[in-house]
PDB file of N, CA and C in Angstrom:
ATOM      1  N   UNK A   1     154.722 -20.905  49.210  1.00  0.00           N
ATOM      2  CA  UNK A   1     155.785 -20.800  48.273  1.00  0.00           C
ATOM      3  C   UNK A   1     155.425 -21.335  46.912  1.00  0.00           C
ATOM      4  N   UNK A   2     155.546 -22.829  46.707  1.00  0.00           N
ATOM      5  CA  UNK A   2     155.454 -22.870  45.351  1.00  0.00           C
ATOM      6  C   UNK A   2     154.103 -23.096  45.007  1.00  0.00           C
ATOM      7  N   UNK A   3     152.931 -23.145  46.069  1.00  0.00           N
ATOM      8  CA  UNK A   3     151.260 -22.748  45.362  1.00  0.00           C
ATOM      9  C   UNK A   3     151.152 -21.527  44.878  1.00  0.00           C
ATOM     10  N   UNK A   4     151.666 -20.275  45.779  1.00  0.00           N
ATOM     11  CA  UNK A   4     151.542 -19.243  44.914  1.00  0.00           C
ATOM     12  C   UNK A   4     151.912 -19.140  43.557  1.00  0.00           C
ATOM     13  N   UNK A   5     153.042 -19.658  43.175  1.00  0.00           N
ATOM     14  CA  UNK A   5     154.185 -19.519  42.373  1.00  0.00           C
ATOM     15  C   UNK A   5     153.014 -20.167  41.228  1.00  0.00           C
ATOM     16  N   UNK A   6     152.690 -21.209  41.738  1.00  0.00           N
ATOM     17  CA  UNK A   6     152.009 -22.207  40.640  1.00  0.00           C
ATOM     18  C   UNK A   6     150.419 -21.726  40.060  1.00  0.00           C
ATOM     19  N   UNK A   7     149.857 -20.846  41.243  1.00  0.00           N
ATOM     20  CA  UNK A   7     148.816 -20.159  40.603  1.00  0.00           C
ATOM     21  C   UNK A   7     149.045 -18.392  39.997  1.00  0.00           C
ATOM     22  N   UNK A   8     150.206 -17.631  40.464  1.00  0.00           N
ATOM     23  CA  UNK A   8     150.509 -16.853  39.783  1.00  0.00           C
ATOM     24  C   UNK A   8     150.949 -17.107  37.762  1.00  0.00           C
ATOM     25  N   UNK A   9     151.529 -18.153  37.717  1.00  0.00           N
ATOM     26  CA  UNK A   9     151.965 -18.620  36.376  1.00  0.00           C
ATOM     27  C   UNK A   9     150.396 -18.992  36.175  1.00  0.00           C
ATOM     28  N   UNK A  10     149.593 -19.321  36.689  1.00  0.00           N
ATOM     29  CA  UNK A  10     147.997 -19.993  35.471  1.00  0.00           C
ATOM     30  C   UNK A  10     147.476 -18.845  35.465  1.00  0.00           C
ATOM     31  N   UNK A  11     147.520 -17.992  36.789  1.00  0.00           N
ATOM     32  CA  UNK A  11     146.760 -16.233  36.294  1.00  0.00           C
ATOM     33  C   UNK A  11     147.305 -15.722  34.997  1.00  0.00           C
ATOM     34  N   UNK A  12     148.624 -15.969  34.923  1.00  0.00           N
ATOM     35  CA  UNK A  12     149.024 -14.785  33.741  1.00  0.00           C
ATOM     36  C   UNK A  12     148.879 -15.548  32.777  1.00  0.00           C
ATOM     37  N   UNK A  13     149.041 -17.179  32.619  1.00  0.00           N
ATOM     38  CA  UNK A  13     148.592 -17.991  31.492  1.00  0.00           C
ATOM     39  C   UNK A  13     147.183 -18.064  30.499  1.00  0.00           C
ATOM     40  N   UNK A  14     146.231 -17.527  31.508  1.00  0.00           N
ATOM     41  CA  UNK A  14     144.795 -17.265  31.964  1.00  0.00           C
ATOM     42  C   UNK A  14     144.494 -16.188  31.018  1.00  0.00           C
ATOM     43  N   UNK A  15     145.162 -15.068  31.459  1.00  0.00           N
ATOM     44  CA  UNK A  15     145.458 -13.699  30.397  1.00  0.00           C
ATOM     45  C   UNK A  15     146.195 -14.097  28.878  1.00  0.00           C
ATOM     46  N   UNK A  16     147.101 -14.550  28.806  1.00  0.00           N
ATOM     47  CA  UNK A  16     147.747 -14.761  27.195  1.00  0.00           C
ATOM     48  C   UNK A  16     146.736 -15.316  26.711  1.00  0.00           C
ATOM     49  N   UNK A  17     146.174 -16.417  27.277  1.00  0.00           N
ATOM     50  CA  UNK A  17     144.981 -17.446  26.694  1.00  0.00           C
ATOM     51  C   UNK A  17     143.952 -16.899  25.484  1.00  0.00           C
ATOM     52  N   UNK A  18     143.335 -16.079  26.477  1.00  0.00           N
ATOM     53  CA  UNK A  18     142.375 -15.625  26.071  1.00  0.00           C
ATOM     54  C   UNK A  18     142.567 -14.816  24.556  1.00  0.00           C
ATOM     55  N   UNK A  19     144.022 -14.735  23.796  1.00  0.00           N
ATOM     56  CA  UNK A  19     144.586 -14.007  23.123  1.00  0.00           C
ATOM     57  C   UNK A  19     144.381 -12.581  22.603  1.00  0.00           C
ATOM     58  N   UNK A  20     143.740 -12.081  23.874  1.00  0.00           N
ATOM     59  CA  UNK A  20     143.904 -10.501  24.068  1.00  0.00           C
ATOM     60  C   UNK A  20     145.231  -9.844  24.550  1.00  0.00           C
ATOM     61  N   UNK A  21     145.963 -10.567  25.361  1.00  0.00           N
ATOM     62  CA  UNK A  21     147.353  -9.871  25.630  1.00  0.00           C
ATOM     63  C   UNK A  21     148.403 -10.838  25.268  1.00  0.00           C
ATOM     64  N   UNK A  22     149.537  -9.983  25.046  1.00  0.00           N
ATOM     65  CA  UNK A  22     150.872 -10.434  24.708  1.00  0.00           C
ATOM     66  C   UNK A  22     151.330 -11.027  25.850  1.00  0.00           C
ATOM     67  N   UNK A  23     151.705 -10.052  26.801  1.00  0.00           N
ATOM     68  CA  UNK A  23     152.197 -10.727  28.298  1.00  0.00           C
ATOM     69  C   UNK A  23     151.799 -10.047  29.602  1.00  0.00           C
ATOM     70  N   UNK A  24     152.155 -10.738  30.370  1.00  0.00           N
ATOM     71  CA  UNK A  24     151.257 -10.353  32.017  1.00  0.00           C
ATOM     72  C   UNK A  24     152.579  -9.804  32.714  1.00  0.00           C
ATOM     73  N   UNK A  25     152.412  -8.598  33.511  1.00  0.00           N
ATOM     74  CA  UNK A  25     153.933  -8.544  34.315  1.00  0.00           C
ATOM     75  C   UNK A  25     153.362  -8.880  35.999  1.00  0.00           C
ATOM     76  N   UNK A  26     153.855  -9.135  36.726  1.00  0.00           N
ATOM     77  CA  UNK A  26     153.591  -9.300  37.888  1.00  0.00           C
ATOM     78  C   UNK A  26     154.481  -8.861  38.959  1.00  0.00           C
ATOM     79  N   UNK A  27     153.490  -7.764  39.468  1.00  0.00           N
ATOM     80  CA  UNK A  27     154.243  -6.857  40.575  1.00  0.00           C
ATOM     81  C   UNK A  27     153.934  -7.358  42.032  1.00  0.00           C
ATOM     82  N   UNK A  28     154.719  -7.160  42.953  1.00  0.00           N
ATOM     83  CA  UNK A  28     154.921  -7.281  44.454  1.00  0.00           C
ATOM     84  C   UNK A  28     155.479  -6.491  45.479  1.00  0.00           C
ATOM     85  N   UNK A  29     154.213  -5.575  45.899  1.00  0.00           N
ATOM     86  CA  UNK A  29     154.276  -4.540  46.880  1.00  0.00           C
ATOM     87  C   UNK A  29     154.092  -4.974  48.315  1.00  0.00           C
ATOM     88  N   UNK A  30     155.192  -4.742  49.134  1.00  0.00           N
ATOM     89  CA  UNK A  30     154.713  -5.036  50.255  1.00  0.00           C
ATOM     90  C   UNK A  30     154.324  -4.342  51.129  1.00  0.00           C
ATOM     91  N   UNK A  31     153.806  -4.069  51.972  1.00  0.00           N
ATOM     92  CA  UNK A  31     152.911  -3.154  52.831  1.00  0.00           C
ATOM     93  C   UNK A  31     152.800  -3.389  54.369  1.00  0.00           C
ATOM     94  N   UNK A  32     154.103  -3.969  54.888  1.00  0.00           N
ATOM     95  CA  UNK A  32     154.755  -4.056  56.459  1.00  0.00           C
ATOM     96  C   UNK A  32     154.735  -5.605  55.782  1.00  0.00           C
ATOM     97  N   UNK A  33     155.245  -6.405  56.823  1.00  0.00           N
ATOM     98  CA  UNK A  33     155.509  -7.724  56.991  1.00  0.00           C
ATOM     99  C   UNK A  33     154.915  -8.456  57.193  1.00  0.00           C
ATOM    100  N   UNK A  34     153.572  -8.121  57.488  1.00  0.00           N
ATOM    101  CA  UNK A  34     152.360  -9.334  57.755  1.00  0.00           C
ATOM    102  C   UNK A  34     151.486  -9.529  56.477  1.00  0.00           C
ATOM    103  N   UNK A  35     151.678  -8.843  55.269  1.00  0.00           N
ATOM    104  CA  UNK A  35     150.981  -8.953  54.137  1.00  0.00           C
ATOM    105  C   UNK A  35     151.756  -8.812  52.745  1.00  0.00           C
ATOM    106  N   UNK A  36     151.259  -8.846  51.713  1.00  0.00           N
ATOM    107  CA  UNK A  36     151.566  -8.477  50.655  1.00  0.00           C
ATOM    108  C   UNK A  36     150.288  -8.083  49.198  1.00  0.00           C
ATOM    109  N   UNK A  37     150.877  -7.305  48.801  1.00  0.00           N
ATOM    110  CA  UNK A  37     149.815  -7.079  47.073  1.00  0.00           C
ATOM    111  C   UNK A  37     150.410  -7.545  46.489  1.00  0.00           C
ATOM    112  N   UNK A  38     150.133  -8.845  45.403  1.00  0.00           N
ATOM    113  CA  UNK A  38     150.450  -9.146  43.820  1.00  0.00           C
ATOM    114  C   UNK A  38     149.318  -8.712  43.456  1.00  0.00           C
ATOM    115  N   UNK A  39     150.251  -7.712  42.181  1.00  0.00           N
ATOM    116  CA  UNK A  39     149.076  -7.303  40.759  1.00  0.00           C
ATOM    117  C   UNK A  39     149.859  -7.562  39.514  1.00  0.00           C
ATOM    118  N   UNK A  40     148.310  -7.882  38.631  1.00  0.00           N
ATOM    119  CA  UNK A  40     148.827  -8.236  37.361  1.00  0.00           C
ATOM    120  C   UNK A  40     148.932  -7.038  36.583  1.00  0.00           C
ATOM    121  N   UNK A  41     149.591  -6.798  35.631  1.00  0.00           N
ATOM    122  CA  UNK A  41     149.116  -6.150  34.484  1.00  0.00           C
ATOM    123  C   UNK A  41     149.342  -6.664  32.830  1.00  0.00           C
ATOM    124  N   UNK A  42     148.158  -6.913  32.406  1.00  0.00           N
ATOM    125  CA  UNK A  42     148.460  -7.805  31.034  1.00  0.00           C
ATOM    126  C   UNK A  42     148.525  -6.742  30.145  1.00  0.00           C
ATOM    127  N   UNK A  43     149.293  -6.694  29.299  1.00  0.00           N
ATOM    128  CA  UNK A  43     149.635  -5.674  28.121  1.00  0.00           C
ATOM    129  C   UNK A  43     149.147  -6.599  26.723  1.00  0.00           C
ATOM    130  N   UNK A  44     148.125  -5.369  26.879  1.00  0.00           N
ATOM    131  CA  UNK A  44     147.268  -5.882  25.234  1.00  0.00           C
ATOM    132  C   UNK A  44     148.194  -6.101  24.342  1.00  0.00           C
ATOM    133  N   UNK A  45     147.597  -7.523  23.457  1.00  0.00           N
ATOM    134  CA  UNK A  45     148.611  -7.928  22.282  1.00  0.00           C
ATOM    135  C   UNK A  45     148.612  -6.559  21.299  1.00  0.00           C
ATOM    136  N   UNK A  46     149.552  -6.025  20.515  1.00  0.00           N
ATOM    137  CA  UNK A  46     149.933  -5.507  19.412  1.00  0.00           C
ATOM    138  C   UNK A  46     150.489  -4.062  20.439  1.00  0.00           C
ATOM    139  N   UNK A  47     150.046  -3.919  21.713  1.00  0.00           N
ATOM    140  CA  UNK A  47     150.718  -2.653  22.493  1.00  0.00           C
ATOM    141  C   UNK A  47     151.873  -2.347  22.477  1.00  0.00           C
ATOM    142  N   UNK A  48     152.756  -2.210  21.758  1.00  0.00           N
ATOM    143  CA  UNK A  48     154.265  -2.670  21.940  1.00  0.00           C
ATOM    144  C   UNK A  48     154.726  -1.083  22.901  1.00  0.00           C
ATOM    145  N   UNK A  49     154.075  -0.213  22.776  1.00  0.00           N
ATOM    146  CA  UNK A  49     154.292   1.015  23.451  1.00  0.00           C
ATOM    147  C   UNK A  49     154.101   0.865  25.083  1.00  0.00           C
ATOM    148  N   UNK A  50     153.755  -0.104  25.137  1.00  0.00           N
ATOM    149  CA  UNK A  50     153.234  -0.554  26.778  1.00  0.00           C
ATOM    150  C   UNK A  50     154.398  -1.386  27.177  1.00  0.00           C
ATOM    151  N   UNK A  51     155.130  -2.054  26.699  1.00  0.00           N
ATOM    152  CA  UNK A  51     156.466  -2.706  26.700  1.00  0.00           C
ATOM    153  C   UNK A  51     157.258  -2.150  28.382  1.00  0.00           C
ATOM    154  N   UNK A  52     157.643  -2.895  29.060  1.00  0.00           N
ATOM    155  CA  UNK A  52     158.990  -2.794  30.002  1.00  0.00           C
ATOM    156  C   UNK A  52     158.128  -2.379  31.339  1.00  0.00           C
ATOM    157  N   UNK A  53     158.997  -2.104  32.054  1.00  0.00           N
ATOM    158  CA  UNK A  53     158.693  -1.820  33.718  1.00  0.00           C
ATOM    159  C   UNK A  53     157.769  -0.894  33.688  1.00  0.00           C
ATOM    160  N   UNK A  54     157.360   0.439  32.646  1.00  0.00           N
ATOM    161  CA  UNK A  54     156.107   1.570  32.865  1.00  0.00           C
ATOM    162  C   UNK A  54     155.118   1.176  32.560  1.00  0.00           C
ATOM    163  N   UNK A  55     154.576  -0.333  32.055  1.00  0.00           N
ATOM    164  CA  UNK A  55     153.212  -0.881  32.396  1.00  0.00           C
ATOM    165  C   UNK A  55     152.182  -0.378  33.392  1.00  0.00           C
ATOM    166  N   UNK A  56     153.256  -0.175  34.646  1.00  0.00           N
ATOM    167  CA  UNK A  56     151.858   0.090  35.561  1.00  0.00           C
ATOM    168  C   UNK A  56     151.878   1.726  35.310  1.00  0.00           C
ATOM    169  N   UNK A  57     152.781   2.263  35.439  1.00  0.00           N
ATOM    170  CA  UNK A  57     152.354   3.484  34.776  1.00  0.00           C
ATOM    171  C   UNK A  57     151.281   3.998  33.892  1.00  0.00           C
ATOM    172  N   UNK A  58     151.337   3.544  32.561  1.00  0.00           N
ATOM    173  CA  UNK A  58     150.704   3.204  31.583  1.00  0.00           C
ATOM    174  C   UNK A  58     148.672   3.014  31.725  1.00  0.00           C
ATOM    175  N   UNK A  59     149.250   1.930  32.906  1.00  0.00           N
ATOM    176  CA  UNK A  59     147.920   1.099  33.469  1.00  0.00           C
ATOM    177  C   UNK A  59     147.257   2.515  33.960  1.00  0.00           C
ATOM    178  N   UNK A  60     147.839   3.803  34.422  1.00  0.00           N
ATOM    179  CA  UNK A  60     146.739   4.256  35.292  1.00  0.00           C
ATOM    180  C   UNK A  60     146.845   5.454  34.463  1.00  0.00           C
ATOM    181  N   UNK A  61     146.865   5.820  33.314  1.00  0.00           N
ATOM    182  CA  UNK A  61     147.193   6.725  32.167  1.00  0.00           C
ATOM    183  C   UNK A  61     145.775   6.263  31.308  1.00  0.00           C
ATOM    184  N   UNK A  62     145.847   5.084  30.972  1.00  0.00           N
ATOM    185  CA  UNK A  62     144.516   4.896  29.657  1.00  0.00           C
ATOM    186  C   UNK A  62     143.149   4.762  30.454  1.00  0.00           C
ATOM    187  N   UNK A  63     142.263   5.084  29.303  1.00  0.00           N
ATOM    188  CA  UNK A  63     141.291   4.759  29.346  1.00  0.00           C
ATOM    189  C   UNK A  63     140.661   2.886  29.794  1.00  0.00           C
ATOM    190  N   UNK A  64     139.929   2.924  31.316  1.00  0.00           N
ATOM    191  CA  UNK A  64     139.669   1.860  31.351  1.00  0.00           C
ATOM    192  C   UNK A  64     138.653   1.271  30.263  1.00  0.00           C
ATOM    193  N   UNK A  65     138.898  -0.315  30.244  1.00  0.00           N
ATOM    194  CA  UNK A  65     138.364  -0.968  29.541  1.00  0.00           C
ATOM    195  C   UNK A  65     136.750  -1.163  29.870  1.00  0.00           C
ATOM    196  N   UNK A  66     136.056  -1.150  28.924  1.00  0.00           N
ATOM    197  CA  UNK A  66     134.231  -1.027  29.160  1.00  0.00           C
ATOM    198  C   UNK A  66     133.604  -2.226  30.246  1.00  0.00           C
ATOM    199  N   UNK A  67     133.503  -2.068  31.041  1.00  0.00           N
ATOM    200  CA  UNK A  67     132.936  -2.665  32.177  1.00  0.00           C
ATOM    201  C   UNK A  67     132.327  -4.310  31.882  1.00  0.00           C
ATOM    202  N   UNK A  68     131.478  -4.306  31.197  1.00  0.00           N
ATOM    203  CA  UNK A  68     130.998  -5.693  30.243  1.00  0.00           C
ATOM    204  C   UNK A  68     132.394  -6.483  29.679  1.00  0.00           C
ATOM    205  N   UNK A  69     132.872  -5.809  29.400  1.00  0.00           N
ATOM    206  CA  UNK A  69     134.085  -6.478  28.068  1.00  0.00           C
ATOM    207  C   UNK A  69     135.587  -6.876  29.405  1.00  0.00           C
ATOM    208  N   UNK A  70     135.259  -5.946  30.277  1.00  0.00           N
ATOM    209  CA  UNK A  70     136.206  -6.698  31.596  1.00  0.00           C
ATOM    210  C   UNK A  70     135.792  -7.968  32.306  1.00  0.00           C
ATOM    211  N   UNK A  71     134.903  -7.674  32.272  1.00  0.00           N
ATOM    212  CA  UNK A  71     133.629  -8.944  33.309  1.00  0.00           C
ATOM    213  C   UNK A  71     134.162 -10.415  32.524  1.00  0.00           C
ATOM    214  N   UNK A  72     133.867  -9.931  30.794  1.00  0.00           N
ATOM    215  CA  UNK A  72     133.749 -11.223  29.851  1.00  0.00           C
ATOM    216  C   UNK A  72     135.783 -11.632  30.034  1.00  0.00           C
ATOM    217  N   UNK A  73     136.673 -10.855  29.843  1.00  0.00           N
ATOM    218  CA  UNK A  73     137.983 -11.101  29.982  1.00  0.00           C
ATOM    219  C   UNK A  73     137.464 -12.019  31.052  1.00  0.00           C
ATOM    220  N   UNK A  74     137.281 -11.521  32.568  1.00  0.00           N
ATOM    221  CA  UNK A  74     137.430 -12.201  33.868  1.00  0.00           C
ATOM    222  C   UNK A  74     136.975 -13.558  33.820  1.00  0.00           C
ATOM    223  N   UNK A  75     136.058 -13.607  33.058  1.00  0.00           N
ATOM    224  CA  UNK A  75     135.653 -14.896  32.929  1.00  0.00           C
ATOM    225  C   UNK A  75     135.972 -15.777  32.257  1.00  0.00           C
ATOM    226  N   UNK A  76     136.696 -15.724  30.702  1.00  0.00           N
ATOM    227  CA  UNK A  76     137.357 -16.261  30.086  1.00  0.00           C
ATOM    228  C   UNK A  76     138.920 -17.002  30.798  1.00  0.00           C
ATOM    229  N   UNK A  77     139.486 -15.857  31.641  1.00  0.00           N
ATOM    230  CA  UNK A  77     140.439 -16.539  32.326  1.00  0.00           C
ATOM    231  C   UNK A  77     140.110 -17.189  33.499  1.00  0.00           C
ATOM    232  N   UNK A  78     139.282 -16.815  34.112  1.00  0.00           N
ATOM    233  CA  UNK A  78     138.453 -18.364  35.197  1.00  0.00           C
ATOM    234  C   UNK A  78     138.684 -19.575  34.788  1.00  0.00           C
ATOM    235  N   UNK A  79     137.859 -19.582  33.366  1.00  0.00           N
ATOM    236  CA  UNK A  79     137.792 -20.774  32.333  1.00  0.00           C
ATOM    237  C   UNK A  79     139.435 -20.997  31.930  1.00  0.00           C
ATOM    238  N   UNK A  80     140.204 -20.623  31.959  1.00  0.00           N
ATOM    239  CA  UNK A  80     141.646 -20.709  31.606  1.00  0.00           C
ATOM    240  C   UNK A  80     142.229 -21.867  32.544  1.00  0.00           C
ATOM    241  N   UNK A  81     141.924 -20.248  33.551  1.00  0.00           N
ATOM    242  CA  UNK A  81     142.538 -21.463  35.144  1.00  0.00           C
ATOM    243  C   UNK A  81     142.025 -22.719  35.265  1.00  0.00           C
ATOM    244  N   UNK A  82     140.709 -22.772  35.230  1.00  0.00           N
ATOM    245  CA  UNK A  82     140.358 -24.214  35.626  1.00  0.00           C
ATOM    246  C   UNK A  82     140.913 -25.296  34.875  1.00  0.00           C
ATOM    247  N   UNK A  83     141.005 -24.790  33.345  1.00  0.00           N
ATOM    248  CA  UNK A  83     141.306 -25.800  32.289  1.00  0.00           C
ATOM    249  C   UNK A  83     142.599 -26.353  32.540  1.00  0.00           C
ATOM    250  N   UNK A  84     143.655 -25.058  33.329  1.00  0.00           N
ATOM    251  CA  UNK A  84     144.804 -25.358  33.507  1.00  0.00           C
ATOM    252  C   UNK A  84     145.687 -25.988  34.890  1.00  0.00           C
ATOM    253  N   UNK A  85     144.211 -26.208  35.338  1.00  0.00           N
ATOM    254  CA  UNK A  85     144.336 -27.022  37.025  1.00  0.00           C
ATOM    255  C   UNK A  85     143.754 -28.174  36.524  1.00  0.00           C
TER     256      UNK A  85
END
């Protein structure tokens, strides 16, 4: 309960950080009762067209981001989290 809670808020903190995105939305699909998916989706700062619940929409519409330049995000918010544990 509230570990998730407490590392879902440093993931998306993790993302603003890095001041590439505005905000993180966080979805929760469940998939029978013995599991669950949380996914993030951070909406690049100045996106304002990415705005509201069609984020994930959106998400599978653009062009992914260059493979290197994802890696370096991923790692920047590693460095987030830790800073923020």
């Amino acid at each position: 309960g509230a570990e998730v809670g407490a590392v879902v808020q440093g993931i998306g903190r993790g993302f603003v950080d890095t001041a590439r995105f505005a905000r993180v939305h966080v979805n929760r699909w469940g998939d029978g009762g013995s599991h669950f998916h949380v996914w993030f989706f951070a909406r690049p700062l100045g996106a304002m067209q990415l705005r509201g619940v069609f984020l994930p929409v959106w998400d599978s519409v653009l062009e992914p981001m260059p493979l290197e330049e994802w890696v370096a995000v991923l790692a920047e918010v590693g460095r987030n989290l830790d800073a923020d544990i």
